[in-house]
C-alpha atoms as a PDB file:
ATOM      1  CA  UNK A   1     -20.112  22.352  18.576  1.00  0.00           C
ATOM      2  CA  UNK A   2     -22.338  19.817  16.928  1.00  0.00           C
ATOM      3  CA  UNK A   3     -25.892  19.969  17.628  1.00  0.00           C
ATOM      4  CA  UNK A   4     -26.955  17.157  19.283  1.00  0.00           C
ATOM      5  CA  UNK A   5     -30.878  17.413  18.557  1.00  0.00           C
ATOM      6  CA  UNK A   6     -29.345  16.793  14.159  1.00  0.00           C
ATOM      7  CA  UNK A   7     -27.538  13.850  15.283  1.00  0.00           C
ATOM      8  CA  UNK A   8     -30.384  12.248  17.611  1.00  0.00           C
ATOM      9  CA  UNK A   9     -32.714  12.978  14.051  1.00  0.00           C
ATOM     10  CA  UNK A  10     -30.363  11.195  11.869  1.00  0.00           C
ATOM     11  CA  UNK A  11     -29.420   7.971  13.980  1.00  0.00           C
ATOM     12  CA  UNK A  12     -33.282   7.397  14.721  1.00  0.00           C
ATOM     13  CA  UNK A  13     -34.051   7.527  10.961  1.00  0.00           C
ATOM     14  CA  UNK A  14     -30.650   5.092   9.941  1.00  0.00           C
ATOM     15  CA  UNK A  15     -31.843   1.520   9.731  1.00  0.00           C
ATOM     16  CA  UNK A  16     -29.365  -0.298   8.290  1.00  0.00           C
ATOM     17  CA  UNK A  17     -27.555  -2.829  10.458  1.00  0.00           C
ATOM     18  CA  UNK A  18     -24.037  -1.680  11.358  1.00  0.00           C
ATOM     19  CA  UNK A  19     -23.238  -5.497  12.641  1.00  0.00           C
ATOM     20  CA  UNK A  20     -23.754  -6.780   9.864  1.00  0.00           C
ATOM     21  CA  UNK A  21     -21.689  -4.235   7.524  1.00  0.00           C
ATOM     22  CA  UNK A  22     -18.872  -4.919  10.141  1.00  0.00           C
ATOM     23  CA  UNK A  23     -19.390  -9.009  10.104  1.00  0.00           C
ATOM     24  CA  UNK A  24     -19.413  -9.346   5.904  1.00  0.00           C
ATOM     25  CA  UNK A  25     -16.295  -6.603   6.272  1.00  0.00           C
ATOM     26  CA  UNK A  26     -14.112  -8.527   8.995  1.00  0.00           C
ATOM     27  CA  UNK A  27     -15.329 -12.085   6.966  1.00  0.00           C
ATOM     28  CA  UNK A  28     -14.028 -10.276   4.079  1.00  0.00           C
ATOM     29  CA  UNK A  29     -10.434  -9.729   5.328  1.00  0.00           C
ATOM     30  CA  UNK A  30     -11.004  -5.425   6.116  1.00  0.00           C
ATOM     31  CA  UNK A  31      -8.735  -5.284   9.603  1.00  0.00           C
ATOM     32  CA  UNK A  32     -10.993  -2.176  10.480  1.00  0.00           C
ATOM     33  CA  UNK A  33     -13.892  -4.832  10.748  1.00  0.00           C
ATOM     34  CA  UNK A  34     -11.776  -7.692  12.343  1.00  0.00           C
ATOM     35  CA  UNK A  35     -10.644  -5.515  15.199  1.00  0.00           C
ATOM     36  CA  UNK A  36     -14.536  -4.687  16.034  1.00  0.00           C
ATOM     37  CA  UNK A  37     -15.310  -7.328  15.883  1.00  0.00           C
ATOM     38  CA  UNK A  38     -12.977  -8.329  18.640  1.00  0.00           C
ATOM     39  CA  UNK A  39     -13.652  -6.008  21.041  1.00  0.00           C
ATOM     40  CA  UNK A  40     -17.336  -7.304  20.495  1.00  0.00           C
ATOM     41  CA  UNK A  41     -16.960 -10.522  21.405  1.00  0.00           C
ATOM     42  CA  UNK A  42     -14.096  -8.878  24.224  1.00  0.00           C
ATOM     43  CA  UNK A  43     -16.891  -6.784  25.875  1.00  0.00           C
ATOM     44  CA  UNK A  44     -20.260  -8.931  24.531  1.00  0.00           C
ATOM     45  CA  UNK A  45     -21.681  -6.248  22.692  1.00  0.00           C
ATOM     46  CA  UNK A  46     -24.037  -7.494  19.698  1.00  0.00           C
ATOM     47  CA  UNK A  47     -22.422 -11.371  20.368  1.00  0.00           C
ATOM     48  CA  UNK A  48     -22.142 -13.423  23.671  1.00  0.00           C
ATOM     49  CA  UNK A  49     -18.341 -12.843  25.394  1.00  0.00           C
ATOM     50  CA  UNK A  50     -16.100 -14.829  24.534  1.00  0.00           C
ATOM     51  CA  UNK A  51     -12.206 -14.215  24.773  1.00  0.00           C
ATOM     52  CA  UNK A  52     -11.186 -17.075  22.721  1.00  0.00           C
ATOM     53  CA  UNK A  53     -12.821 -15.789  19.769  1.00  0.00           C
ATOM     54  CA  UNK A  54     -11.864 -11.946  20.619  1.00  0.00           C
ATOM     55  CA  UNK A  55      -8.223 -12.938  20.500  1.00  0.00           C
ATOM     56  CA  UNK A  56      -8.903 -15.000  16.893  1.00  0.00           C
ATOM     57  CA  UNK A  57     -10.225 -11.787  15.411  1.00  0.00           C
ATOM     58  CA  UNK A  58      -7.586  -9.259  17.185  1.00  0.00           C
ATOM     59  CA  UNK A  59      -4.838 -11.673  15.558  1.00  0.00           C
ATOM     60  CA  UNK A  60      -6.295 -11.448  12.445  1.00  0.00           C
ATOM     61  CA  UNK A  61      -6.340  -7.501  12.735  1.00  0.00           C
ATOM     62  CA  UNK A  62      -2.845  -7.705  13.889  1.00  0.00           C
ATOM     63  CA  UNK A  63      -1.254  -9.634  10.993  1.00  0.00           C
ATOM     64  CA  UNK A  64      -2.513  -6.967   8.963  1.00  0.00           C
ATOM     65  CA  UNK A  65      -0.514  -4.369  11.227  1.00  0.00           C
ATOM     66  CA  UNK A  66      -3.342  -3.338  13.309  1.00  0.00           C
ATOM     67  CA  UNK A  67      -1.324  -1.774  16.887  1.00  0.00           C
ATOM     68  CA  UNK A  68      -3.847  -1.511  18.462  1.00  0.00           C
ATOM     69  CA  UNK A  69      -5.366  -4.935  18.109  1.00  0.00           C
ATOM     70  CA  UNK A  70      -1.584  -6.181  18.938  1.00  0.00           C
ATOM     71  CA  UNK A  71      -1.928  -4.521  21.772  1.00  0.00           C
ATOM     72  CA  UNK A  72      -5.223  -6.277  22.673  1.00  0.00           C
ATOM     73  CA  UNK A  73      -4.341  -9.435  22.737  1.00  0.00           C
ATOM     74  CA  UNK A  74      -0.949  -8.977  25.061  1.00  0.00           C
ATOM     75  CA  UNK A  75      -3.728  -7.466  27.255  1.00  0.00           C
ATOM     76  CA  UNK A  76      -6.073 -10.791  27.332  1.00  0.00           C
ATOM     77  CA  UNK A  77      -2.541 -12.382  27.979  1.00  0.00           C
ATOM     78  CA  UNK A  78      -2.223 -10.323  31.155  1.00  0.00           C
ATOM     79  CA  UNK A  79      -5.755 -10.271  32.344  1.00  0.00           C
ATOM     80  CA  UNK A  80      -6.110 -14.165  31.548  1.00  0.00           C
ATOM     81  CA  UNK A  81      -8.353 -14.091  29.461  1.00  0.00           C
ATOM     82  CA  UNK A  82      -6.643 -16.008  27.109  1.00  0.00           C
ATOM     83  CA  UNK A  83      -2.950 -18.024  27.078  1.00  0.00           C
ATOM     84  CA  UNK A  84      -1.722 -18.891  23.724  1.00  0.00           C
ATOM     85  CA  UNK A  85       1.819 -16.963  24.358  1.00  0.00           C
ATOM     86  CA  UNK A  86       4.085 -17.374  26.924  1.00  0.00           C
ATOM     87  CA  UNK A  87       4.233 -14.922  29.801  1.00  0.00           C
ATOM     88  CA  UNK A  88       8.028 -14.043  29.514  1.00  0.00           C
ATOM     89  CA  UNK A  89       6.914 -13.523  25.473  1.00  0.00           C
ATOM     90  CA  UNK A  90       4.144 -11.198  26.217  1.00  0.00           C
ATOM     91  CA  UNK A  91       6.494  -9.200  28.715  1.00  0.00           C
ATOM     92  CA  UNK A  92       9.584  -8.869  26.335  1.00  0.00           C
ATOM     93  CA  UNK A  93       6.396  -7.118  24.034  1.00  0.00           C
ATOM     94  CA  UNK A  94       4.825  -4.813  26.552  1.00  0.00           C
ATOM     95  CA  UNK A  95       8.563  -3.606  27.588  1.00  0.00           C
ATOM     96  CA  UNK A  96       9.566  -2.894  24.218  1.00  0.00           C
ATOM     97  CA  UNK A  97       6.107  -1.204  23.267  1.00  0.00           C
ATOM     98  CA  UNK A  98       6.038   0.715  26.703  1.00  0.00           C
ATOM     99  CA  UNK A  99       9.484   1.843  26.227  1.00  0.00           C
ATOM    100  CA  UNK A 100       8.592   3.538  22.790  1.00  0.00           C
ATOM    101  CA  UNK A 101       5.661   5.724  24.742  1.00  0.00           C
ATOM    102  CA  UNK A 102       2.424   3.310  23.998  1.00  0.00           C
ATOM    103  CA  UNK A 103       0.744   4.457  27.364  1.00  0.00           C
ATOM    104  CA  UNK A 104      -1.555   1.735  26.916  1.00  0.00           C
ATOM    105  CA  UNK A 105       1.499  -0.822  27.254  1.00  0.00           C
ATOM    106  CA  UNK A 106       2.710   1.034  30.535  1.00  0.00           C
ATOM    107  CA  UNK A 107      -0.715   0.601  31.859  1.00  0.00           C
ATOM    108  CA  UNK A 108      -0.993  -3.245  30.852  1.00  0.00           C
ATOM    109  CA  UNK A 109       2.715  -3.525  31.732  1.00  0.00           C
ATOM    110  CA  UNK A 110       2.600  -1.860  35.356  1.00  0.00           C
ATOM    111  CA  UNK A 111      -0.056  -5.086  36.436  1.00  0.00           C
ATOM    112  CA  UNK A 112       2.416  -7.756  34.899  1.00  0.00           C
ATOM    113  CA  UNK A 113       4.769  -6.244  37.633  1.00  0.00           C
ATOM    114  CA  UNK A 114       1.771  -5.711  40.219  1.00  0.00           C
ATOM    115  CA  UNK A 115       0.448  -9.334  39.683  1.00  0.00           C
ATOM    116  CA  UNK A 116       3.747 -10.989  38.762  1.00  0.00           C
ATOM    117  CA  UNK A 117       2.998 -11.809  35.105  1.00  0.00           C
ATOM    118  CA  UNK A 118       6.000 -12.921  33.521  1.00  0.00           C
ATOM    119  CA  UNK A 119       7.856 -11.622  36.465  1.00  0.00           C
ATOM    120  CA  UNK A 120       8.388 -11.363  40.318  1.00  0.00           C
ATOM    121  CA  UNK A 121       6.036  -9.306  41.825  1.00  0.00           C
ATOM    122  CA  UNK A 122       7.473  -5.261  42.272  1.00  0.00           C
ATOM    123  CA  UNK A 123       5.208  -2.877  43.301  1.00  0.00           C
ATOM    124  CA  UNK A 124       7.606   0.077  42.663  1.00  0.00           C
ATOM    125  CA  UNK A 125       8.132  -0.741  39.032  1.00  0.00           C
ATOM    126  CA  UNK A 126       4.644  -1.040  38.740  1.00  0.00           C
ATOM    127  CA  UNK A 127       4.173   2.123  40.284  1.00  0.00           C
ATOM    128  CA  UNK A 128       6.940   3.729  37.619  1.00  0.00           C
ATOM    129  CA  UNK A 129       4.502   2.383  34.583  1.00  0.00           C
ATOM    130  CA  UNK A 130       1.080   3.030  35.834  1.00  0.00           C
ATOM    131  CA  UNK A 131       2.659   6.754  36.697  1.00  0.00           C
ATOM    132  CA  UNK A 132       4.096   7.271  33.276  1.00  0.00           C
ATOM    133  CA  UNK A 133       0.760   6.261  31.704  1.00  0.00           C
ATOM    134  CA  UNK A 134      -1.224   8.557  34.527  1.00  0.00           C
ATOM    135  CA  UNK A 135       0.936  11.243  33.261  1.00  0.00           C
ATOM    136  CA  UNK A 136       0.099  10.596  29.583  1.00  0.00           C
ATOM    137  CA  UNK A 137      -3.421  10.661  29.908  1.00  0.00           C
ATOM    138  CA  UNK A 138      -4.581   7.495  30.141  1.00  0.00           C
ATOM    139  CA  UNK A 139      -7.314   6.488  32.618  1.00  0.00           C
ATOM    140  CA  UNK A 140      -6.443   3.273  33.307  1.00  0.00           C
ATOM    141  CA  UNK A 141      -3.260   4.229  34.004  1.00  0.00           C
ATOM    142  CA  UNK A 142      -4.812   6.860  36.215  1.00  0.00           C
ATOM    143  CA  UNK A 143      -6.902   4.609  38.249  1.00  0.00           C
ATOM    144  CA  UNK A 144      -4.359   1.918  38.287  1.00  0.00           C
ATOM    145  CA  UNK A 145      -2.234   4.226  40.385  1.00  0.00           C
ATOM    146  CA  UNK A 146      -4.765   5.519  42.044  1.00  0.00           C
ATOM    147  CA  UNK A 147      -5.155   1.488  43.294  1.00  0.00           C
ATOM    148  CA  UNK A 148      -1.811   1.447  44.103  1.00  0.00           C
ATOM    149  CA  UNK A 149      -2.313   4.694  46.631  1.00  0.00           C
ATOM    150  CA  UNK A 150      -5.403   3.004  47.947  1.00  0.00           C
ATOM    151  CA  UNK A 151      -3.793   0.164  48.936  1.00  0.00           C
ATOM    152  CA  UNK A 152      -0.427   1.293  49.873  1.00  0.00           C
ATOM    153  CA  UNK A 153       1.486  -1.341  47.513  1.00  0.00           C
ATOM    154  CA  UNK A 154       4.663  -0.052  46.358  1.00  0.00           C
ATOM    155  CA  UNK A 155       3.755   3.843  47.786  1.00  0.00           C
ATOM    156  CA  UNK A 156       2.196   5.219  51.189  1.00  0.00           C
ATOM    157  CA  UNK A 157      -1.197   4.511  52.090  1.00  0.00           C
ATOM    158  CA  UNK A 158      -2.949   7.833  50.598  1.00  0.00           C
ATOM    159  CA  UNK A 159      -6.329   7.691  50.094  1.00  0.00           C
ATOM    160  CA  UNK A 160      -6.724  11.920  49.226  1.00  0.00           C
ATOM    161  CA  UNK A 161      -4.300  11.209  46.477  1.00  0.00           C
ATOM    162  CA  UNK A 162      -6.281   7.492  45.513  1.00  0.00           C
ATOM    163  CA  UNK A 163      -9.241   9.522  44.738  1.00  0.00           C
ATOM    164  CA  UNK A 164      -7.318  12.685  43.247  1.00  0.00           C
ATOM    165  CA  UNK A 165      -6.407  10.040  40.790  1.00  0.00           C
ATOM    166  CA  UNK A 166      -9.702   8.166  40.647  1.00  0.00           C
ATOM    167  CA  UNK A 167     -11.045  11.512  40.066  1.00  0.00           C
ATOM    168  CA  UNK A 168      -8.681  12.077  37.079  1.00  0.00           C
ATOM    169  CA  UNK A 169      -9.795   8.747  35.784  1.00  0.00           C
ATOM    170  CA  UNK A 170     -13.758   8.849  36.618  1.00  0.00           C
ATOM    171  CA  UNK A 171     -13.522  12.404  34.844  1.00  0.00           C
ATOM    172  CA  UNK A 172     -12.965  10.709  31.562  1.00  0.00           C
ATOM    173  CA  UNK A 173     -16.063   8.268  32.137  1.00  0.00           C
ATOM    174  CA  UNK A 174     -13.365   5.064  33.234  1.00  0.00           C
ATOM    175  CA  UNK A 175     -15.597   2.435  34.464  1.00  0.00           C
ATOM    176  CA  UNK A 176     -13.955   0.758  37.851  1.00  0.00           C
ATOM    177  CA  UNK A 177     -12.819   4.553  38.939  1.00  0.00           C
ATOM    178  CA  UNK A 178     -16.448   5.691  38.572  1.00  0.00           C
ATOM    179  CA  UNK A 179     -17.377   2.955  40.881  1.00  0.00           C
ATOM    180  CA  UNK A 180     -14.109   3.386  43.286  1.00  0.00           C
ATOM    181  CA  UNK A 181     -14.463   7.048  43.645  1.00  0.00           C
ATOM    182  CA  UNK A 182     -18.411   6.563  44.081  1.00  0.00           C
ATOM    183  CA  UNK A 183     -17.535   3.838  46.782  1.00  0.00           C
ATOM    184  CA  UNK A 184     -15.096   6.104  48.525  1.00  0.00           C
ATOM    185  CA  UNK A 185     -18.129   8.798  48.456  1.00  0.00           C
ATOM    186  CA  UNK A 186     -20.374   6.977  49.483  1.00  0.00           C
ATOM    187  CA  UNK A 187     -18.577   5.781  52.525  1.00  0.00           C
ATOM    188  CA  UNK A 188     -16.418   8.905  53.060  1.00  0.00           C
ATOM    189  CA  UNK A 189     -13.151   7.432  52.587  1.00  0.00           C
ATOM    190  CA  UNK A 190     -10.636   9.955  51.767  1.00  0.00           C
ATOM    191  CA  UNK A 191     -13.486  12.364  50.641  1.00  0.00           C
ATOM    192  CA  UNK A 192     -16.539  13.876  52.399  1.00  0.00           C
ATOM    193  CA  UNK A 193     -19.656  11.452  52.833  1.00  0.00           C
ATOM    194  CA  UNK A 194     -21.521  12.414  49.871  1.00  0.00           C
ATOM    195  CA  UNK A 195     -24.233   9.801  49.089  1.00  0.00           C
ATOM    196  CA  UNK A 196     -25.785  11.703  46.086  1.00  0.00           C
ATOM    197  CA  UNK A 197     -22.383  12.131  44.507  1.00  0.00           C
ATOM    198  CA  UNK A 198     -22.292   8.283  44.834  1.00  0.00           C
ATOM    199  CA  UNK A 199     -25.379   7.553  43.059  1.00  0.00           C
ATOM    200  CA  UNK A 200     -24.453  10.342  40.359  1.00  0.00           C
ATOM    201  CA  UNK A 201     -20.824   8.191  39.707  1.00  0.00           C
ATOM    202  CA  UNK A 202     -22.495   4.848  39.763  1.00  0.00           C
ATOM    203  CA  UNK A 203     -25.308   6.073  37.111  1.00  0.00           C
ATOM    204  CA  UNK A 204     -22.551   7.547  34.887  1.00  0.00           C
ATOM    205  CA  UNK A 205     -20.825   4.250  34.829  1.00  0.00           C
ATOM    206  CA  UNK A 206     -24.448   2.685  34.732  1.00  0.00           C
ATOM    207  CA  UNK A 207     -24.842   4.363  31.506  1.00  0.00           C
ATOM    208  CA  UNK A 208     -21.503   3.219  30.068  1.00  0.00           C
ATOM    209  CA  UNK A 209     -23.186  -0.576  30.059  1.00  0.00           C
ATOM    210  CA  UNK A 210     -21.239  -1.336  33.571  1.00  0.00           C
ATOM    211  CA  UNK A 211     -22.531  -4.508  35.332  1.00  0.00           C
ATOM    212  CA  UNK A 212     -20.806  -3.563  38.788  1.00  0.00           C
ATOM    213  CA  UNK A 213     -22.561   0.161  38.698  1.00  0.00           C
ATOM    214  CA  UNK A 214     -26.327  -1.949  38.218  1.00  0.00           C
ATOM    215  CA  UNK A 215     -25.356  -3.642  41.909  1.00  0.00           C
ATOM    216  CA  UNK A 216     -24.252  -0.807  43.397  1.00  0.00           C
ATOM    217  CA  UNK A 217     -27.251   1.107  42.247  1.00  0.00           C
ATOM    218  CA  UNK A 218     -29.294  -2.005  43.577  1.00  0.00           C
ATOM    219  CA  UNK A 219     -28.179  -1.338  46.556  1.00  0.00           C
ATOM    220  CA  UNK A 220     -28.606   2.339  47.262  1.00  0.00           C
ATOM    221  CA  UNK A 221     -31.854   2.040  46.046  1.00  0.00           C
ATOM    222  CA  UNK A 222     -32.748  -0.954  48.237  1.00  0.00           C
ATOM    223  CA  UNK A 223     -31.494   1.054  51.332  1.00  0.00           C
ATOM    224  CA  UNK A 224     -32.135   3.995  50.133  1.00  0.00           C
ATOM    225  CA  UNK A 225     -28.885   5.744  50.184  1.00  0.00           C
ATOM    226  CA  UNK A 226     -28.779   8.729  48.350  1.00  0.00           C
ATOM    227  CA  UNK A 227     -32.429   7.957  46.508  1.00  0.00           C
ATOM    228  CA  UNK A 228     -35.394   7.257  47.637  1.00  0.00           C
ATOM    229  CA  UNK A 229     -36.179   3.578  48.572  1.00  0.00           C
ATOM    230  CA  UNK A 230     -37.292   1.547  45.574  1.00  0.00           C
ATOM    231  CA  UNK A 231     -37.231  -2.232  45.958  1.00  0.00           C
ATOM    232  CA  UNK A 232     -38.630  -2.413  42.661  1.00  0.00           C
ATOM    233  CA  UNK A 233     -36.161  -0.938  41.265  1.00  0.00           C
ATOM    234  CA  UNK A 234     -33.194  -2.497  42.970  1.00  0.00           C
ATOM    235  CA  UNK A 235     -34.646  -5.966  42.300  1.00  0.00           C
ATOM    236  CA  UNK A 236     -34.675  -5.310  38.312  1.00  0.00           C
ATOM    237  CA  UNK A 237     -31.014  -3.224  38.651  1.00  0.00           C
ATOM    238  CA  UNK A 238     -29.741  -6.907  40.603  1.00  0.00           C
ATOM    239  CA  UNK A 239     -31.693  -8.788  37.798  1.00  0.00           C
ATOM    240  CA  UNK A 240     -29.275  -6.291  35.403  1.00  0.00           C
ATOM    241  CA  UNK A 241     -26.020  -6.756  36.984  1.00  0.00           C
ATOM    242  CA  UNK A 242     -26.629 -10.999  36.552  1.00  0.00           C
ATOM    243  CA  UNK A 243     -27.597 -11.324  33.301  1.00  0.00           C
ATOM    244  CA  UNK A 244     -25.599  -8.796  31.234  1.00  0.00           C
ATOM    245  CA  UNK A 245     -21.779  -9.622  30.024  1.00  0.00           C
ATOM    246  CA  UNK A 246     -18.531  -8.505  32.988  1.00  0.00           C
ATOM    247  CA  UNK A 247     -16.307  -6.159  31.946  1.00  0.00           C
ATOM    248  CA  UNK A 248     -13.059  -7.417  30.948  1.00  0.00           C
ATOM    249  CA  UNK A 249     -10.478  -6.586  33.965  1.00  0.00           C
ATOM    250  CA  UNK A 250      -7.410  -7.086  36.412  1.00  0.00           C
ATOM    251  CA  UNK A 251      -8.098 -10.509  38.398  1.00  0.00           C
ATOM    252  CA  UNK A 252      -8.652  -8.558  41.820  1.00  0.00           C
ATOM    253  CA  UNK A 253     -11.972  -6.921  40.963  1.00  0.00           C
ATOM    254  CA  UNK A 254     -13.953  -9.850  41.701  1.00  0.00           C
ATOM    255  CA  UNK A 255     -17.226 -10.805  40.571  1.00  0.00           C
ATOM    256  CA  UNK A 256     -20.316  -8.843  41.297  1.00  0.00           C
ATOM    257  CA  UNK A 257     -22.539 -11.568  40.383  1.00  0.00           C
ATOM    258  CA  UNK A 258     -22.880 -13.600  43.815  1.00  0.00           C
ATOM    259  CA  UNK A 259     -23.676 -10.294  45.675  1.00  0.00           C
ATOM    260  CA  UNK A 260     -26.789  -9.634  42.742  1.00  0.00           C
ATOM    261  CA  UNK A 261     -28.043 -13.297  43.035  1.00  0.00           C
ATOM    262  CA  UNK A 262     -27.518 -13.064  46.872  1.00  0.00           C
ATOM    263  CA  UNK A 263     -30.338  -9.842  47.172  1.00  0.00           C
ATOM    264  CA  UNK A 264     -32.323 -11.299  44.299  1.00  0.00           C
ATOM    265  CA  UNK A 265     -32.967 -14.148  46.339  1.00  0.00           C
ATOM    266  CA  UNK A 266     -33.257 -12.436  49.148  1.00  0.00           C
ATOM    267  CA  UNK A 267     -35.930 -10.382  48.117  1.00  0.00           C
ATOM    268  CA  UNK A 268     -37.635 -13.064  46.123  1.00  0.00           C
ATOM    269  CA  UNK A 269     -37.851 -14.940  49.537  1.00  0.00           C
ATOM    270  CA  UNK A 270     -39.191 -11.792  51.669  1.00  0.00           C
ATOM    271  CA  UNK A 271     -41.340 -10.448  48.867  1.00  0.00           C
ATOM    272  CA  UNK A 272     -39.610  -7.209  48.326  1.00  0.00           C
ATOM    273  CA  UNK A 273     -39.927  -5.468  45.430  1.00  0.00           C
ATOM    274  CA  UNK A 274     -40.883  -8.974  43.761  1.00  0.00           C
ATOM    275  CA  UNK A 275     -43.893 -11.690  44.584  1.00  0.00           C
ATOM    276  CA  UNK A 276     -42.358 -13.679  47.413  1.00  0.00           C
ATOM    277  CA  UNK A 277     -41.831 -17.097  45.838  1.00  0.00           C
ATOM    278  CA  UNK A 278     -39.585 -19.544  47.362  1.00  0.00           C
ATOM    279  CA  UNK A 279     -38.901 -21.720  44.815  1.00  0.00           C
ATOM    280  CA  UNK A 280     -37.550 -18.203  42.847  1.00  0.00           C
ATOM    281  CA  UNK A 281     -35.334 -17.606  46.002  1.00  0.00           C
ATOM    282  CA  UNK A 282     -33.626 -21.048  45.888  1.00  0.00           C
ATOM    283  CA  UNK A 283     -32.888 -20.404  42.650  1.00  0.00           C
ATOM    284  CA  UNK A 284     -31.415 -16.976  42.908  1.00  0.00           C
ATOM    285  CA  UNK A 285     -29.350 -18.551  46.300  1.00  0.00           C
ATOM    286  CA  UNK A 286     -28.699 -21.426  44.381  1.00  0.00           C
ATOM    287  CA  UNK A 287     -26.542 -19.665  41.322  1.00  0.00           C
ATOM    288  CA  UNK A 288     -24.749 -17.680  43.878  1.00  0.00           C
ATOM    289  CA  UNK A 289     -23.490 -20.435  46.045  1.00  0.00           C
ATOM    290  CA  UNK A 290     -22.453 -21.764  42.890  1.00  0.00           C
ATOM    291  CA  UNK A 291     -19.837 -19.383  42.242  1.00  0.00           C
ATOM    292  CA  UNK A 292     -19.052 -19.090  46.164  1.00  0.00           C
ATOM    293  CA  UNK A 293     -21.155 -16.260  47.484  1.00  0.00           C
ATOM    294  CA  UNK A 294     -21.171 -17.139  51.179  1.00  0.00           C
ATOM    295  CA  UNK A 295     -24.080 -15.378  52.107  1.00  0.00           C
ATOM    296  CA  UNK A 296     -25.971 -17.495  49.725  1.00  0.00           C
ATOM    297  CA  UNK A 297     -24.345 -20.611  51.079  1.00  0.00           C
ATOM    298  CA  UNK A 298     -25.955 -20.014  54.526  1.00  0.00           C
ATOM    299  CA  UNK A 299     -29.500 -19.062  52.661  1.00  0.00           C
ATOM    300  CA  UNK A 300     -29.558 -22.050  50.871  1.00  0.00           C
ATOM    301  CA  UNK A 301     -29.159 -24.312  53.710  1.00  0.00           C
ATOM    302  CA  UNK A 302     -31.482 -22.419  56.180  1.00  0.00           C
ATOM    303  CA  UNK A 303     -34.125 -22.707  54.174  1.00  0.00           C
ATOM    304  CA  UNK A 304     -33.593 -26.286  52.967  1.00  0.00           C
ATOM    305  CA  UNK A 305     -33.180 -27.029  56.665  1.00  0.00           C
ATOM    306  CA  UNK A 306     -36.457 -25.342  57.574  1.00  0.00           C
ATOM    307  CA  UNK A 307     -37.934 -27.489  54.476  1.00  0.00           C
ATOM    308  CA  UNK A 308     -36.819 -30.773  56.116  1.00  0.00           C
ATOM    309  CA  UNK A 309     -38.356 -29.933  59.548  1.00  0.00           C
ATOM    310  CA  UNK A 310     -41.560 -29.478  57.927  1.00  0.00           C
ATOM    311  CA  UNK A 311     -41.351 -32.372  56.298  1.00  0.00           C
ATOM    312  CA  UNK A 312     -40.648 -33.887  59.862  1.00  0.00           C
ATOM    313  CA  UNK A 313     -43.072 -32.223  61.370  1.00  0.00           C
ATOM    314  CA  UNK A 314     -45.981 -33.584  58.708  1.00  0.00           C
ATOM    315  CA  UNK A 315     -44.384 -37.136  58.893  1.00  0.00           C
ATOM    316  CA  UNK A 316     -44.743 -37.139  62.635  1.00  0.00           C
END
C-alpha cells in the first residue's frame, strides 16, 4: 500500500507545470499529450470547454491509433457535442467496436438506441448494451441501466434494482450515480430516507469537480437537510455550481445552472447568506430566465412589476 503522507510530500514540493509539458508534447505531435489535451478542453480542466477543439485534438490522437481517443470522439457524436460524422457512420463504429467487447462502446452504443441516434428508438436493445457493459465493469454502463430501471424504459419499473445499480456505479466514484443514488436517499425512493447518506454521496461527487453535486449541496445546506443550516455556505456552493465548466453527458440530465442562479437571486434579494442587494438579484434572475428557468421568469417580472408601481406611485 503506498503511503499517502510520501506522496502528499512529494506533489507539494513538484513545481513544474504539468500543462505545459503536456501542451509543447501534444504541439509536438506525442498522441499521449494530444489525447489530454482533449479531455481538457472535453471536461474544462486547465482551458475553458470547448468540444470543438476536444474533438480536433482526440482526432489527432486517433490518427496516430489512439482507441481510446477514437472512442471519444464517436462519444461527442452521440452526446452532441460535436457533428462532423454522420449518425448512421458513428453507429456502424460503435456496433463493430461493441461487438469486439469495448464496454465503453456498449455503454455509448446502448443511448444511440435509447435516444435514437442513428437509429429508431429501442429500449430493449439498449437495455442488452448498457447490461453487457454493467456486467463488464463499467460504471456508466452501470448507471445507465440503472436509468433504464428507474424509469421503466425497455424493463419494469424497479427502483430497488435502479439503486442496486446506482450503487454499483456510485461505488466506483461515477458522477450522475453519486447524485441519483444521493437523490433517491435523500427522498427515500427505493431506499430508506437517509439524509446524511445524501449529503455524504453529493460531497463525494462534490470532490470529483461535479457542478450538479455544488447545487445539491446548496440546497441541503440552505434547508438544512442532513447539515446544519448554512446560508452562507449554500450561497457560495450555488455561486460554484454557475461558474465552473458542466460535465459532459446524455441530453436528459438537464442543466443545473437555472436552479443555482434561481436561489442565488433569491437569496441576494432576501439577504440570506449574502447582503440583500436588488440590483445583484436581477442579475442572478436575469441569467436564469435566460436559459429558461421558470422560477426566475416569475422573479424577474414581480419585481420589475413592483419597480414600475413605485415609479407610479412617486409620479402620482
Amino acid at each position: 500500500m503506498p503511503s499517502y503522507g510520501l506522496i502528499a510530500t512529494i506533489a507539494a514540493v513538484l513545481t513544474f507545470n504539468s500543462s505545459e509539458i503536456i501542451q509543447k508534447a501534444a504541439k509536438g505531435g506525442d498522441p499521449f499529450a494530444e489525447f489530454e489535451l482533449g479531455l481538457a478542453f472535453e471536461y474544462g480542466s486547465d482551458y475553458e470547454q470547448d468540444f470543438e477543439r476536444a474533438f480536433e485534438w482526440y482526432a489527432k490522437a486517433a490518427d496516430q491509433g489512439h482507441t481510446v481517443a477514437e472512442g471519444n470522439i464517436l462519444a461527442q457524436h452521440v452526446l452532441g457535442q460535436v457533428s462532423k460524422w454522420e449518425p448512421k457512420t458513428v453507429l456502424a463504429q460503435l456496433k463493430t467496436r461493441a461487438e469486439s467487447g469495448d464496454i465503453d462502446a456498449q455503454s455509448t452504443l446502448g443511448l444511440c438506441y435509447k435516444h435514437g441516434y442513428g437509429t429508431e428508438v429501442n429500449y430493449t436493445e439498449a437495455a442488452l448494451w448498457f447490461r453487457r457493459a454493467a456486467h463488464g465493469g463499467l460504471a456508466m454502463g452501470q448507471f445507465n441501466l440503472g436509468s433504464l430501471y428507474y424509469d421503466g424504459q425497455g424493463l419494469q419499473k424497479d427502483l430497488a434494482l435502479a439503486a442496486e445499480w446506482y450503487t454499483r456505479a456510485a461505488q466506483q466514484r461515477e458522477e450522475l450515480a453519486l447524485l441519483r443514488l444521493g437523490e433517491m436517499y435523500q427522498k427515500g425512493l427505493g431506499v430508506e430516507l437517509d439524509l446524511n447518506r445524501a449529503v455524504v454521496l453529493y460531497s463525494i461527487a462534490y470532490r470529483r469537480g461535479s457542478v450538479r453535486a455544488a447545487n445539491h449541496l446548496g440546497f441541503m445546506f440552505k434547508k438544512g437537510l442532513g447539515v446544519e443550516r448554512d446560508d452562507s455556505t449554500a450561497y457560495e456552493l450555488y455561486l460554484t455550481s454557475v461558474n465552473c465548466a458542466e460535465t459532459p453527458e446524455a441530453k436528459e440530465n438537464s442543466s443545473y445552472r437555472g436552479t443555482g442562479y434561481y436561489w442565488l437571486g433569491y437569496m441576494a434579494e432576501n439577504g440570506e447568506g449574502v447582503k440583500r442587494d436588488l440590483r445583484t438579484a436581477k442579475r442572478w434572475y436575469g441569467k436564469g430566465a435566460a436559459c429558461g428557468q421558470s422560477n426566475c421568469v416569475k422573479a424577474l417580472a414581480r419585481l420589475r412589476s413592483k419597480a414600475d408601481a413605485r415609479r407610479c406611485r412617486d409620479g402620482s
